[in-house]
Every structure is written in C-alpha cells, then in structure tokens.
Protein backbone atom coordinates (compact mmCIF):
# COMPACT_ATOMS: atom_id res chain seq x y z
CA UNK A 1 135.63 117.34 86.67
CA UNK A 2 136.87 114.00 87.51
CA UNK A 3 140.30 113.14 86.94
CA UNK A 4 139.09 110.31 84.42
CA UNK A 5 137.88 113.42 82.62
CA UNK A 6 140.58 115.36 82.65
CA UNK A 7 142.60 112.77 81.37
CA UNK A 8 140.48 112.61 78.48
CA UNK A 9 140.50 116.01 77.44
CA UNK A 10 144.21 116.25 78.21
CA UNK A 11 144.41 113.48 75.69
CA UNK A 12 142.06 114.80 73.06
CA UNK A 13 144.20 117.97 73.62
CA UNK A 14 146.99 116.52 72.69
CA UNK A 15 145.72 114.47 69.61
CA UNK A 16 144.51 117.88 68.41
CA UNK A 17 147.60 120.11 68.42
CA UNK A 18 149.32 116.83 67.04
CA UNK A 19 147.46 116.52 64.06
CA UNK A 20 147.53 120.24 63.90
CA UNK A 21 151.26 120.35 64.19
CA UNK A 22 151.30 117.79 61.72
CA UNK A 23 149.41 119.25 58.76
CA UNK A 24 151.76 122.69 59.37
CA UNK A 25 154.77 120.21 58.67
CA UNK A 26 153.10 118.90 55.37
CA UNK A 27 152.00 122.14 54.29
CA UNK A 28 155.65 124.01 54.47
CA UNK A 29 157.30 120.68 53.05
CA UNK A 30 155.00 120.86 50.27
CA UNK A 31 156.12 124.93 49.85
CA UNK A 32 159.39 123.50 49.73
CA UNK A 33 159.20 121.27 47.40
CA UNK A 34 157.22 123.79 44.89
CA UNK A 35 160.00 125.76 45.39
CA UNK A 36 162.81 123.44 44.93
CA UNK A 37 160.75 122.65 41.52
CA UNK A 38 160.44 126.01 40.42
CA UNK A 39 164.13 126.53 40.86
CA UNK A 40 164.94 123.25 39.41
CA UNK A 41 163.04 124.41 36.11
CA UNK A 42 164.54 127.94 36.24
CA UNK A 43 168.22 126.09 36.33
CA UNK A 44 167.20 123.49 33.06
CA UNK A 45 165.96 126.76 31.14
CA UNK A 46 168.71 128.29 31.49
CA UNK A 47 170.95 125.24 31.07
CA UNK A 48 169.26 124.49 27.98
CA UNK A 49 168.90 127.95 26.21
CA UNK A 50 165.14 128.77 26.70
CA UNK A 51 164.35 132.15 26.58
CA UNK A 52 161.56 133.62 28.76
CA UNK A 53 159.19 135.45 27.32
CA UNK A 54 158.51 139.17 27.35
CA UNK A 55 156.39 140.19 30.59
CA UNK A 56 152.89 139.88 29.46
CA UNK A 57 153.18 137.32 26.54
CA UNK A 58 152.16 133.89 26.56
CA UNK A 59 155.05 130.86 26.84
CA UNK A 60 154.80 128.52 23.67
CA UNK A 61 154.81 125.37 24.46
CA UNK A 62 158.27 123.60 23.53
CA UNK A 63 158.73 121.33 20.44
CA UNK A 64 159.35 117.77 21.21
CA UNK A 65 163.03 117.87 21.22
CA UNK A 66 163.15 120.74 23.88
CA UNK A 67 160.45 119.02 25.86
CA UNK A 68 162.38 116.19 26.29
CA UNK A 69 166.10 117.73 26.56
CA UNK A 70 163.52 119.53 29.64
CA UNK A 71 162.50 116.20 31.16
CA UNK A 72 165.69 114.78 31.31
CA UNK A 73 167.28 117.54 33.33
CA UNK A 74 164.54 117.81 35.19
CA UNK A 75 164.79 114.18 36.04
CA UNK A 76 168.68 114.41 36.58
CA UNK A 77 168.43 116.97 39.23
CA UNK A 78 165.51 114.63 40.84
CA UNK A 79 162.23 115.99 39.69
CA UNK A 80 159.16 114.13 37.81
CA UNK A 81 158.92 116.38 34.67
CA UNK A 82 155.43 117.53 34.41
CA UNK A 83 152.79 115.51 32.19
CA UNK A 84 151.42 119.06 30.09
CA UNK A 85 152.21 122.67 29.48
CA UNK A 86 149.56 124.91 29.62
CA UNK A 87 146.44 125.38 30.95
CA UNK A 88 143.78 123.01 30.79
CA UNK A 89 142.87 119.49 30.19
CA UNK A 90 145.34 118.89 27.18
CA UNK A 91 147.55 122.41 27.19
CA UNK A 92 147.45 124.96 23.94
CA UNK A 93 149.00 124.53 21.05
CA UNK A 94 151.32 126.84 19.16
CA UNK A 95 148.43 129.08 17.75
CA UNK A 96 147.11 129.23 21.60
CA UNK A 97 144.43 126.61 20.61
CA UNK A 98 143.33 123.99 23.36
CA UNK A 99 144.19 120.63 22.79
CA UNK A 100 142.82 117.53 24.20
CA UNK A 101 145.33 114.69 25.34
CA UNK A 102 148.30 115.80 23.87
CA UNK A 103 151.32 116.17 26.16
C-alpha cells in the first residue's frame, strides 16, 4: 500500500465513524426530546385536571376547550402541541369512530 493510499483510507475512515458518530448524536437528541415531550404532556394533564384512563381503556379525545387549554401549556413550556389525537389519518371520535381531517 502506498502512502497515497493509506491516506485515503485513513480519510474515508474517518468520514465514516464521523457520520456514524453523528447519526448516534441525532438519534439520542431525538430520545430526548420524545422524552422531554412526554413529560411536558404528563405535567399539562395534570396541571389541567385530566384524568388518565383506567389501564386497558381507550383515551377520549378532549373537547375543544380542553384541547386548547392543552396546546397552550404545551406551548408555554416550549412544545408544538400535536396536530391530532388518535390513531390514524383524522383520529376517532368520541364513539371510537375514525374521522377524516378533523383535529
């Protein structure tokens, strides 16, 4: 190997395990920031009143008012509030049914 060569691959190397390193830090920043939202929606739950409900029932979605009493806290303590509850393209309603478009 000529020591062009090994230049190369010592540079390749270290492109590598820098884009490698890189992608580690944006992975456990993103954890982080999951988890500082999670918390952050914990804290306005309780804050506002919002009971959990009982292991192995299904959340209803919020009325208007408490959605946006939500947002705003969420908001204050520096968090986008999310766009839908639920699961799907436009959440459930308060029967469980899917909706389309509605936040």
């Amino acid at each position: 190997m000529t020591l062009k060569q090994a230049h190369k691959t010592v540079f390749a190397l270290t492109v590598l395990l820098s884009l490698t390193f890189m992608g580690v830090q944006a992975s456990a920043q993103q954890q982080k920031s999951r988890e500082a939202m999670k918390e952050a929606f914990r804290a306005c739950s309780e804050e506002l009143g919002i009971e959990r409900p009982e292991a192995g029932q299904r959340p209803q979605a919020p009325d208007e008012e408490t959605r946006a009493k939500m947002d705003a806290c969420l908001k204050e303590k520096g968090f986008e509030p999310p766009v839908k509850f639920g699961h799907g393209p436009g959440g459930h309603d308060e029967q469980g049914r899917p909706t389309e478009g509605v936040r």
